[in-house]
N, C-alpha and C. Protein backbone atom coordinates (compact mmCIF):
# COMPACT_ATOMS: atom_id res chain seq x y z
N UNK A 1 106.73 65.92 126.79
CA UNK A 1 105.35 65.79 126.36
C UNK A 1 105.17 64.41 125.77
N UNK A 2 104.06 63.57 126.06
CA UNK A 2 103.88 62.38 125.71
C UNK A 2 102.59 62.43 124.90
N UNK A 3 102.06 61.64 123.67
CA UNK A 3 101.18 61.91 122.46
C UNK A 3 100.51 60.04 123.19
N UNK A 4 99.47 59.96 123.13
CA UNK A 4 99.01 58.53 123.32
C UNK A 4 99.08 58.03 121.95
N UNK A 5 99.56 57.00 121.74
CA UNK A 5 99.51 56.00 120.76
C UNK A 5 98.07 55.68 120.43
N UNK A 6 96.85 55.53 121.03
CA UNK A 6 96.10 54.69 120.83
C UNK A 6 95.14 55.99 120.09
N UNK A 7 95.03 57.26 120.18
CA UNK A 7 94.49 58.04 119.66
C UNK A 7 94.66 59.01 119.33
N UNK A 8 96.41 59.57 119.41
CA UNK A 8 97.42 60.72 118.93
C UNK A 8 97.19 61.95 119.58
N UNK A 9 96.42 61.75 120.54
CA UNK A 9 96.13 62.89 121.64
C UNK A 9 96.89 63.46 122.30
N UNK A 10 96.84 65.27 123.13
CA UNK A 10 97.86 65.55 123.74
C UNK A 10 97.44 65.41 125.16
N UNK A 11 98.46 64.94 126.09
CA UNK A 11 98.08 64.46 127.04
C UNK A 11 98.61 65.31 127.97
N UNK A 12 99.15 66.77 127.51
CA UNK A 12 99.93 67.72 128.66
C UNK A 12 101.47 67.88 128.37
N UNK A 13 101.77 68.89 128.93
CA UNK A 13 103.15 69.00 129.67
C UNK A 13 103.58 67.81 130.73
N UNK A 14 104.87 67.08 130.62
CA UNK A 14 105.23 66.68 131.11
C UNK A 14 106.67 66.18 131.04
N UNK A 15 107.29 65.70 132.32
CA UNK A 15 108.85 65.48 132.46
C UNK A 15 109.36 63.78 132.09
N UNK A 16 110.40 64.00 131.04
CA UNK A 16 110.73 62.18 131.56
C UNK A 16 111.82 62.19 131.74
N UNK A 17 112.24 61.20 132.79
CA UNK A 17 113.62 60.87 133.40
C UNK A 17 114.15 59.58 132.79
N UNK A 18 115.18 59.77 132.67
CA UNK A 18 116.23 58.46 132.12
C UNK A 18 115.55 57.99 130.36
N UNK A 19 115.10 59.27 129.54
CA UNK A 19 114.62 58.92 128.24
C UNK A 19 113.27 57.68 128.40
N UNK A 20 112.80 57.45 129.33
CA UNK A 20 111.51 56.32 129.69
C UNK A 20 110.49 57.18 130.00
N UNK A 21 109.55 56.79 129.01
CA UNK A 21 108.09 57.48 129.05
C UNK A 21 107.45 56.82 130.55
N UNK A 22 107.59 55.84 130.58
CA UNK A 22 106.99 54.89 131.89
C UNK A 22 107.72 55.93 132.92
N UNK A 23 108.67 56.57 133.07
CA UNK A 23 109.35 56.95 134.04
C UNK A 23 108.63 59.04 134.58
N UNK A 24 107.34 59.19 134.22
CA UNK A 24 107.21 60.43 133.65
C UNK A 24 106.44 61.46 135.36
N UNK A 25 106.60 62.48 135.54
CA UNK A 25 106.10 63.42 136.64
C UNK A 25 105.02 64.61 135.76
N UNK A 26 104.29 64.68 136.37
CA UNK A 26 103.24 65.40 136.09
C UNK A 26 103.80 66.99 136.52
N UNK A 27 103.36 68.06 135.53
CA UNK A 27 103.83 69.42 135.64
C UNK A 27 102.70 69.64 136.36
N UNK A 28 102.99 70.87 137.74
CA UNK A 28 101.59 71.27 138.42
C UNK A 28 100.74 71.94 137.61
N UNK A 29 99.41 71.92 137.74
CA UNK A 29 98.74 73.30 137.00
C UNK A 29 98.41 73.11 136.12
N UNK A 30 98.42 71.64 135.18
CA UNK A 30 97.65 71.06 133.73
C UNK A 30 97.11 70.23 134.16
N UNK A 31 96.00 70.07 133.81
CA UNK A 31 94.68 68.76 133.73
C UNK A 31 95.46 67.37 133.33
N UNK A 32 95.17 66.68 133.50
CA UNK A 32 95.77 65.47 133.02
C UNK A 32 94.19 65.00 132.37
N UNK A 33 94.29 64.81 130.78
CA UNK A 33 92.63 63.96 130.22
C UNK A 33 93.12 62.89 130.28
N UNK A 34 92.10 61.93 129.97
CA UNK A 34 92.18 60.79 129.35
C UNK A 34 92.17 60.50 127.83
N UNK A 35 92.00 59.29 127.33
CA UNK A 35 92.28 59.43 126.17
C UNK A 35 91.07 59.80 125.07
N UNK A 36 90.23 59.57 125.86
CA UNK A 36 88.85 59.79 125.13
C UNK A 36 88.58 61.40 125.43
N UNK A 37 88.81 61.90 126.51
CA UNK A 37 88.72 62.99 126.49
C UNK A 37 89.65 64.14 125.28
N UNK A 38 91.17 63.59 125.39
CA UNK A 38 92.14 64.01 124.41
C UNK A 38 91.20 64.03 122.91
N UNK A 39 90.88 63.00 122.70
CA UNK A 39 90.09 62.58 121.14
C UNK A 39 89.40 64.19 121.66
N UNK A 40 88.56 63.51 122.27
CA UNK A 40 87.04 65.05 122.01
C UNK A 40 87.78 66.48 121.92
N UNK A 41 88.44 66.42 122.83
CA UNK A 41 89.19 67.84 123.16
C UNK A 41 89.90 68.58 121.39
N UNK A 42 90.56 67.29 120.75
CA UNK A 42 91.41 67.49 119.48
C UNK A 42 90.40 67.65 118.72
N UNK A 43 88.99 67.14 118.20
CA UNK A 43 88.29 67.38 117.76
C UNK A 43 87.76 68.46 117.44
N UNK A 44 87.22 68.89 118.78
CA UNK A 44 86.86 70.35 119.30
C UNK A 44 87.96 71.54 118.74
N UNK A 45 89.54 71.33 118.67
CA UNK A 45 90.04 72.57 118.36
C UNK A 45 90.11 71.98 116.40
N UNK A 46 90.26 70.81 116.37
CA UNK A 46 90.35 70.75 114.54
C UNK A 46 89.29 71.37 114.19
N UNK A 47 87.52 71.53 114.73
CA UNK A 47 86.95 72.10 114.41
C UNK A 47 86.56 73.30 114.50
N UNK A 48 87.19 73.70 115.53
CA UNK A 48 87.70 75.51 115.11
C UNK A 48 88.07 76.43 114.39
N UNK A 49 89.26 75.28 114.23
CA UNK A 49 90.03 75.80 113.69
C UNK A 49 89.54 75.73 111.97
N UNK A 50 88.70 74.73 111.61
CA UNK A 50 88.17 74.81 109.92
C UNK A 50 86.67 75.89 110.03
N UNK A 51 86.56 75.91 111.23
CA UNK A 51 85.88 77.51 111.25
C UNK A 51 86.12 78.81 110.65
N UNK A 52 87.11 78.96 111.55
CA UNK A 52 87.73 79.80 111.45
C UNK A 52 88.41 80.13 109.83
N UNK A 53 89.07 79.33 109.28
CA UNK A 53 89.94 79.46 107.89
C UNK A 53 88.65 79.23 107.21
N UNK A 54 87.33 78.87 107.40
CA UNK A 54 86.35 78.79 106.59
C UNK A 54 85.59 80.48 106.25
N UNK A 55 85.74 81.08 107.67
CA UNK A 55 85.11 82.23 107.73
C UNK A 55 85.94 83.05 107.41
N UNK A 56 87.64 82.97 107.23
CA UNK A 56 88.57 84.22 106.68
C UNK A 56 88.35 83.94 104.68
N UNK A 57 88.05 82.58 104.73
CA UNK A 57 87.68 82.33 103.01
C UNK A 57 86.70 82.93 102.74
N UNK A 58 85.22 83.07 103.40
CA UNK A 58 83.70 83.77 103.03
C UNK A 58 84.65 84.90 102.85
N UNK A 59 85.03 85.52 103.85
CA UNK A 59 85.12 87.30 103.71
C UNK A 59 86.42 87.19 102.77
N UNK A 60 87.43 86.69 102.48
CA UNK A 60 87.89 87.02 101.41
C UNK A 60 87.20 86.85 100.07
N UNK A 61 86.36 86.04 99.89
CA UNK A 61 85.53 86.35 98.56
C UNK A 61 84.57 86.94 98.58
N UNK A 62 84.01 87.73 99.64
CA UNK A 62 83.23 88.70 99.49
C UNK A 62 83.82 90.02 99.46
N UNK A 63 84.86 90.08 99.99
CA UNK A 63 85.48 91.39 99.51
C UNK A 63 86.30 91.72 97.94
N UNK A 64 86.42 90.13 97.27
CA UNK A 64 86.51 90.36 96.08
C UNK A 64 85.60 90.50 95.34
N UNK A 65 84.68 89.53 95.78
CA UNK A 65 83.06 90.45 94.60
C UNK A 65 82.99 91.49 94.98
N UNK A 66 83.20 92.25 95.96
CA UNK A 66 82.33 93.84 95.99
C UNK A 66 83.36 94.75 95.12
N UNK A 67 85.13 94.20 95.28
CA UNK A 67 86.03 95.06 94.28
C UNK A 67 85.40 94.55 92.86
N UNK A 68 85.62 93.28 92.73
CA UNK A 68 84.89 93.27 91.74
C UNK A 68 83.49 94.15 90.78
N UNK A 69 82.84 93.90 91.36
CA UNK A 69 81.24 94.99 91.16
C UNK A 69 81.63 96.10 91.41
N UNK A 70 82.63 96.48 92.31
CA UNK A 70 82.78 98.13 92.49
C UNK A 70 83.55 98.63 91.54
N UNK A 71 84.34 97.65 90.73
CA UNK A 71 85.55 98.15 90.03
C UNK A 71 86.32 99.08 89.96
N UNK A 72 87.36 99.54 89.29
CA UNK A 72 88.73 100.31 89.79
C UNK A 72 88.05 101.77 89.43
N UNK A 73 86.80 102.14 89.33
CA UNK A 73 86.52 103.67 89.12
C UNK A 73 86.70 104.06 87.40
N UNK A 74 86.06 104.90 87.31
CA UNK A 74 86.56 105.63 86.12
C UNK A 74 85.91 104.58 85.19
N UNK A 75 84.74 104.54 84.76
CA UNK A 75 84.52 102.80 83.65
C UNK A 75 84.00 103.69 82.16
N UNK A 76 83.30 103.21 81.69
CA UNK A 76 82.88 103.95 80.28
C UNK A 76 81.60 104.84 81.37
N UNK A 77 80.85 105.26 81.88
CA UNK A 77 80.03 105.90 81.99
C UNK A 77 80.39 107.86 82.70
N UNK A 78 81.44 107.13 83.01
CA UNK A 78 82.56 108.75 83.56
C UNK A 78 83.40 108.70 82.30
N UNK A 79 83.32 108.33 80.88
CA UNK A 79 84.20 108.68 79.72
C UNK A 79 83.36 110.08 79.07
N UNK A 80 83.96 110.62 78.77
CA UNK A 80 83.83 112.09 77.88
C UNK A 80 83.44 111.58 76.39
N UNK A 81 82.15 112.09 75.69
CA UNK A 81 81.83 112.17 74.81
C UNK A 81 83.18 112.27 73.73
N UNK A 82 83.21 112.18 72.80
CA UNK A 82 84.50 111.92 71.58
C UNK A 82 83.93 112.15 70.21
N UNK A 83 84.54 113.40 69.63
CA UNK A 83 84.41 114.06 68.32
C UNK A 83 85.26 113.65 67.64
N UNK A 84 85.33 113.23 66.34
CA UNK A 84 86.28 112.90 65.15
C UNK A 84 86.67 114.77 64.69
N UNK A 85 88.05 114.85 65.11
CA UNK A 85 88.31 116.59 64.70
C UNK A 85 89.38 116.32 63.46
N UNK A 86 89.48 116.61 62.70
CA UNK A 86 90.29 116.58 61.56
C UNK A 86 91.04 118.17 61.05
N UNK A 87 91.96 117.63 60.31
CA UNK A 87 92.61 118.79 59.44
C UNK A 87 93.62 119.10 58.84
N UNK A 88 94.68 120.00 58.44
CA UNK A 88 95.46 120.18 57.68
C UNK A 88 96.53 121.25 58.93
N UNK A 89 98.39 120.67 58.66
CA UNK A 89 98.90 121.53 59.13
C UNK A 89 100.16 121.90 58.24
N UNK A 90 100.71 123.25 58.24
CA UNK A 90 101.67 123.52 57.09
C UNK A 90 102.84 123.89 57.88
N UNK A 91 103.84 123.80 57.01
CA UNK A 91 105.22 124.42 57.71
C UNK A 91 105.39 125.13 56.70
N UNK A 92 105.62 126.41 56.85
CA UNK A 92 106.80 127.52 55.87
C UNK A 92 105.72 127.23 54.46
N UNK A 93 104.14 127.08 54.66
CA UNK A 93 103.38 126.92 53.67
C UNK A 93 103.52 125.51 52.56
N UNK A 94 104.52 124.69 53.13
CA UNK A 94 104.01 123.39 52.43
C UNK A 94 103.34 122.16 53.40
N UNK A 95 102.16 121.43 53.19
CA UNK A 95 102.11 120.66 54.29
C UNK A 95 103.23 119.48 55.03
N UNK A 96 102.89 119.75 56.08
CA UNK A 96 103.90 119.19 57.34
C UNK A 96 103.88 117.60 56.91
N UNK A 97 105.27 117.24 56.70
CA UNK A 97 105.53 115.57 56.86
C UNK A 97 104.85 115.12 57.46
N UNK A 98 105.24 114.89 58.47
CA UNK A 98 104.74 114.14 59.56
C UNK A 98 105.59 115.07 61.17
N UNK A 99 104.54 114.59 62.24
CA UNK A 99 104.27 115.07 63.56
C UNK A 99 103.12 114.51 63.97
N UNK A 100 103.29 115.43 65.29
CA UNK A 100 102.39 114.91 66.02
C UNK A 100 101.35 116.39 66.77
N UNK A 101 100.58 116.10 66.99
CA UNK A 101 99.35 117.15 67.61
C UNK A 101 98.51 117.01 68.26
N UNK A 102 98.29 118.01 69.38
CA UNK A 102 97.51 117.22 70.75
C UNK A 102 96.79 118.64 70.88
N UNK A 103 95.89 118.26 71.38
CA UNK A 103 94.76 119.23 71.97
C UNK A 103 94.45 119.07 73.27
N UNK A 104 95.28 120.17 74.19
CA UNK A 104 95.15 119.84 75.96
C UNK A 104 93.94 120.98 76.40
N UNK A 105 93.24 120.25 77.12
CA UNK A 105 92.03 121.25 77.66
C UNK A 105 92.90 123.01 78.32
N UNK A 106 91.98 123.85 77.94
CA UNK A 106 92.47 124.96 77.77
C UNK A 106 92.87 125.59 79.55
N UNK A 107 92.04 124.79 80.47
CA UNK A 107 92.03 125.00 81.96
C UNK A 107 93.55 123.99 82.07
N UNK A 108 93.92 123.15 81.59
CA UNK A 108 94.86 122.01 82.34
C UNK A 108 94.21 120.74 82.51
N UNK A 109 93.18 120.97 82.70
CA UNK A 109 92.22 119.18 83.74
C UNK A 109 92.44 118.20 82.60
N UNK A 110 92.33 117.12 83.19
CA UNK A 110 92.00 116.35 82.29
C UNK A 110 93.17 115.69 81.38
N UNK A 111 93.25 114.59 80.37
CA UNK A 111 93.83 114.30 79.82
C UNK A 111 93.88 114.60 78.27
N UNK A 112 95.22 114.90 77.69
CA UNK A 112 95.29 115.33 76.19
C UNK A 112 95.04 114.73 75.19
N UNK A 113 94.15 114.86 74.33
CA UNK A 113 93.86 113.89 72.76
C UNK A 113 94.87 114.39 72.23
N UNK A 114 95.34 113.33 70.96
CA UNK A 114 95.79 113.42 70.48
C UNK A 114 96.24 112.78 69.07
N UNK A 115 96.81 112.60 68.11
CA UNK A 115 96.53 112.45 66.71
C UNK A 115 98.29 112.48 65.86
N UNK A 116 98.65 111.74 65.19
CA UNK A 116 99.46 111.76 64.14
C UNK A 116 99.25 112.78 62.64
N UNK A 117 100.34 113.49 62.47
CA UNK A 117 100.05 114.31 61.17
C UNK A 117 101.01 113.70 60.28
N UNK A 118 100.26 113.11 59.32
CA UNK A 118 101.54 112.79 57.96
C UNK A 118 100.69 113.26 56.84
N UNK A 119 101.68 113.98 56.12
CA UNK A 119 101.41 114.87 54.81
C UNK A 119 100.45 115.72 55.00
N UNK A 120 100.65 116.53 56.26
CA UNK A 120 100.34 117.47 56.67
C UNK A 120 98.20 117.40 56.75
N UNK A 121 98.53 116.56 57.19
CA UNK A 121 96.98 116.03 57.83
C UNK A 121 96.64 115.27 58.94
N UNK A 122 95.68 115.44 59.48
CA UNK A 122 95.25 114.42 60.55
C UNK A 122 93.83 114.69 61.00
N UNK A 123 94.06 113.50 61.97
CA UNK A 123 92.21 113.16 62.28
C UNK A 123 91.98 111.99 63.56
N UNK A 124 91.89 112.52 64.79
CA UNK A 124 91.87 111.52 65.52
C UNK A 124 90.37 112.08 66.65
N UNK A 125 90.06 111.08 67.57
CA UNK A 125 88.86 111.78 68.76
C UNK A 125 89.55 112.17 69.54
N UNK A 126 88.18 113.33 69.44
CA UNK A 126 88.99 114.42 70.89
C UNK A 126 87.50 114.66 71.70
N UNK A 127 87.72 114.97 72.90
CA UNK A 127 86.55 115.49 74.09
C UNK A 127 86.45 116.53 73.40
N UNK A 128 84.85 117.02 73.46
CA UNK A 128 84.61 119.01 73.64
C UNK A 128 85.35 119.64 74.36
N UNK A 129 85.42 120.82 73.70
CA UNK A 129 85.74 122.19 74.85
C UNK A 129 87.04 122.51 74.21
N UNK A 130 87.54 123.74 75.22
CA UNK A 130 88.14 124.66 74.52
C UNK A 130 89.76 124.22 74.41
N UNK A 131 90.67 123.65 73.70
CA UNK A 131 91.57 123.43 73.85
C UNK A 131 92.93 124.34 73.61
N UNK A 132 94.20 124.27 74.29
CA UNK A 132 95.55 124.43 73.72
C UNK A 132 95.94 123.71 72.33
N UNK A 133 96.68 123.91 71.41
CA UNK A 133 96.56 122.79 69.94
C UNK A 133 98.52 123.09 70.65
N UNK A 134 99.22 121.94 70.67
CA UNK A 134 100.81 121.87 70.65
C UNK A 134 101.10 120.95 69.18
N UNK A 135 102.24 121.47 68.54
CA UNK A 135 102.32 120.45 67.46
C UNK A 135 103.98 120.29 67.22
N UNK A 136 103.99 119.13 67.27
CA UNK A 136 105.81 118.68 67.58
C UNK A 136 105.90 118.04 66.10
N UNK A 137 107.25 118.10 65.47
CA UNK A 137 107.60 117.29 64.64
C UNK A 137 109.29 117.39 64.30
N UNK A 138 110.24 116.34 64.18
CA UNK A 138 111.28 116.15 64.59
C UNK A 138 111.94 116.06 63.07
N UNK A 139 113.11 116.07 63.05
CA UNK A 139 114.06 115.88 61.56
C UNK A 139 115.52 115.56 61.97
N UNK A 140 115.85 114.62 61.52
CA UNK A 140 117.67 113.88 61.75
C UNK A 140 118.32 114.98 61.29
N UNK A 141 119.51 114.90 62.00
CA UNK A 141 121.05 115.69 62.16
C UNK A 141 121.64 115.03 61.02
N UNK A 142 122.00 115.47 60.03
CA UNK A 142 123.09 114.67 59.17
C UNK A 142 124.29 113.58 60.18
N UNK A 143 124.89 114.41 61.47
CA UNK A 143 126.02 114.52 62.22
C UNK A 143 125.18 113.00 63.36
N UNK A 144 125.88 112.38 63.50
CA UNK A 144 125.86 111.23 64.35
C UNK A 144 126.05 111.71 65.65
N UNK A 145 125.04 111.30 66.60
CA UNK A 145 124.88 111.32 68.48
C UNK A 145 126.32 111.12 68.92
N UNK A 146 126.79 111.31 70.13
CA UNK A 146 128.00 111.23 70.32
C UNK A 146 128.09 109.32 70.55
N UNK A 147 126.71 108.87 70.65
CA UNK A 147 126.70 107.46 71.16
C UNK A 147 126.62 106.88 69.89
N UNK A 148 126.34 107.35 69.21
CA UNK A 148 126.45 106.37 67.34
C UNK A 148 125.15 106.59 67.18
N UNK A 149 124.09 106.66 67.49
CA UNK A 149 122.56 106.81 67.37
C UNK A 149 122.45 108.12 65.88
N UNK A 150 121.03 107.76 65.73
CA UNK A 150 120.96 109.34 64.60
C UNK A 150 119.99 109.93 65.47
N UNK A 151 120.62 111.28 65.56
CA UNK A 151 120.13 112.65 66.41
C UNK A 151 118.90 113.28 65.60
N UNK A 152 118.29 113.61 66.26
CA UNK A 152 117.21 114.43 65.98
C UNK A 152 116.95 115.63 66.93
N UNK A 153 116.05 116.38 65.74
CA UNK A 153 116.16 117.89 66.81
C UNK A 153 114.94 118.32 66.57
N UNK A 154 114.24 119.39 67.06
CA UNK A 154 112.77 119.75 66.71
C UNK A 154 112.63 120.60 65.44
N UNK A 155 111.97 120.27 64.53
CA UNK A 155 111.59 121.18 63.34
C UNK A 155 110.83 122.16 63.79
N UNK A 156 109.86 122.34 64.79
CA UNK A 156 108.91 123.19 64.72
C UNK A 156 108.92 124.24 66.08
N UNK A 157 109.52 125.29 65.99
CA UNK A 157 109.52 126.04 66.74
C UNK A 157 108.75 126.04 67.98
N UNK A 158 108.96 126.49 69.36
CA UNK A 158 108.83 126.48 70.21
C UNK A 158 106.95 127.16 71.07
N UNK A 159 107.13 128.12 69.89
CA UNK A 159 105.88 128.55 69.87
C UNK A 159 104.71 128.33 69.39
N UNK A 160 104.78 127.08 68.76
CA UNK A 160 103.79 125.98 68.34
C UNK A 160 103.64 124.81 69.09
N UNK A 161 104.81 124.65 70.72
CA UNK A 161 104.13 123.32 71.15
C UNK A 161 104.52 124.18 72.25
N UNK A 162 105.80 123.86 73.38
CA UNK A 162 106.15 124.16 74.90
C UNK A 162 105.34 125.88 75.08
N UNK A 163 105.46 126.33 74.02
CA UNK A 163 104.65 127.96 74.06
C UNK A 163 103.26 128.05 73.46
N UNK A 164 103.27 127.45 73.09
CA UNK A 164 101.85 127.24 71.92
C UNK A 164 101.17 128.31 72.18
N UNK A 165 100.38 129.33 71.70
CA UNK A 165 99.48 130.21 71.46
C UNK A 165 98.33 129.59 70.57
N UNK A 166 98.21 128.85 69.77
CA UNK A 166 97.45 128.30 68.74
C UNK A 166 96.04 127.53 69.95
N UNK A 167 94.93 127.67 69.48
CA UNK A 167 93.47 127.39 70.32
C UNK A 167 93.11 126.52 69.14
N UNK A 168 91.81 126.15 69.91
CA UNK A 168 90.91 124.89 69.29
C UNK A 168 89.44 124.78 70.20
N UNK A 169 88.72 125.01 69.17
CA UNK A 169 87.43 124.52 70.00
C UNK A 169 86.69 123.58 69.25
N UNK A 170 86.46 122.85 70.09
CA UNK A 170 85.85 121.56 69.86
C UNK A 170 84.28 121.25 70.31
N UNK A 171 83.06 121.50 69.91
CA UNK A 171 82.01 121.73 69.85
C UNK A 171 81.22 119.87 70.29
N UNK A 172 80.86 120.12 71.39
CA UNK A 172 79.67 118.92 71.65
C UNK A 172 78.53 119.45 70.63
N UNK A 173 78.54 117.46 69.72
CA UNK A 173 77.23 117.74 68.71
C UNK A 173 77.08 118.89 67.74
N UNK A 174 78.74 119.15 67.35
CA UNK A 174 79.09 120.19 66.36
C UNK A 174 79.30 119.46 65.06
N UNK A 175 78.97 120.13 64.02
CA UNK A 175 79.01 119.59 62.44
C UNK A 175 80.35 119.16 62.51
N UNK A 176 80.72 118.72 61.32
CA UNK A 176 82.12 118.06 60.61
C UNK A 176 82.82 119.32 60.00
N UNK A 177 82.56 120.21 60.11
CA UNK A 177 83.24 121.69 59.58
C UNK A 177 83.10 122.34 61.04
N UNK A 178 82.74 121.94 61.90
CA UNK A 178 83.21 122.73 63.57
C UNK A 178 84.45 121.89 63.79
N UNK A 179 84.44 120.94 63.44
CA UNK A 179 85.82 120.36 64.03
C UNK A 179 86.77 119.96 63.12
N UNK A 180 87.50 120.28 61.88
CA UNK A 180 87.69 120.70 60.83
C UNK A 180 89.24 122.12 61.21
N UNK A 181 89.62 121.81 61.27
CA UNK A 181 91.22 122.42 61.61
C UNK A 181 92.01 123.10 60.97
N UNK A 182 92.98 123.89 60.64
CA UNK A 182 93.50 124.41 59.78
C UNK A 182 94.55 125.42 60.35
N UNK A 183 95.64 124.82 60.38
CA UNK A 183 97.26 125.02 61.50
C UNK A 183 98.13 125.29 60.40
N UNK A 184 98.40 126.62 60.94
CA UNK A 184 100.31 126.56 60.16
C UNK A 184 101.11 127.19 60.04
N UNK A 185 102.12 127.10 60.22
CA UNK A 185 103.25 127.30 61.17
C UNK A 185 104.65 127.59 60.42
N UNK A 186 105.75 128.19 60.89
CA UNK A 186 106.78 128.79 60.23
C UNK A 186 108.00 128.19 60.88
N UNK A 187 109.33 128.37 60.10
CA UNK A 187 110.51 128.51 60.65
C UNK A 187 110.78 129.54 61.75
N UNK A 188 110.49 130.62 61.02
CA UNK A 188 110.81 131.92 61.92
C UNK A 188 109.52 132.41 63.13
């Protein structure tokens, strides 16, 4: 293949003998241009070709504004109303150290509120409706993990969180004494 010097054009397929461009045979079946033609011809595909990468740029930024504007779903207008629920929880009748307490919708759907209890109180937002109440709270092993760590085990029986029986209803546009709590719970 030979490039013209005078305008960097492609001028075809072609053969050279003895490494001499002067020495060259024409392949059957390609046009032979000239050099002015080569120019126009190179022209013609450079400007295609910034067509083309011009028009894959439009539609890539139009498909980011529309993710954009469409955004990932779920925004504040599909968020669930949110009650401040408060209250008191006891163990063996003194209030609970500290734990933790969640209120999972009573069907399953949906995601669990939830809240910190220290000195046997708490108060965090929760959605309306009828909830499960689970309440976990943990206490160290005197006895060291087999890995050196300090072990912990559950203080609060099984039937206050993985079993929970304990309910909660949580009232849309309910007073501060509808959502107002009062949990408590035993060793045995």
């Amino acid at each position: 293949m030979v490039m013209s010097r005078a305008c960097g054009a492609f001028h075809g397929p072609e053969k050279t003998f003895g490494g001499s461009v002067a020495a060259t045979q024409r392949l059957p079946g390609f046009p032979v241009f000239s050099a002015e033609q080569s120019a126009w011809r190179n022209h013609f595909l450079v400007r295609k070709a910034e067509v083309v990468m011009l028009s894959q740029l439009k539609l890539g930024l139009l498909t980011t504004g529309i993710l954009v504007l469409c955004g990932c779903g779920g925004g504040v207008a599909d968020a669930p109303d949110m009650f401040e629920v408060k209250g008191t929880v006891t163990y063996d009748g003194q209030p609970l150290e500290s734990g933790q307490i969640l209120f999972i919708n009573a069907d399953g759907s949906g995601r669990p509120d939830a809240g910190q209890i220290t000195n046997g109180e708490f108060s965090f937002k929760c959605a309306a409706g009828e909830k499960k109440v689970e309440i976990t709270s943990t206490r160290e092993v005197p006895a060291e993990a087999p890995d050196g760590l300090p072990d912990y085990v559950s203080l609060i029986p099984k039937e206050y969180n993985t079993e929970s029986m304990l309910k909660a209803s949580v009232k849309a546009g309910g007073s501060a004494e509808d959502h107002t709590f009062k949990f408590e719970t035993t060793s045995k």
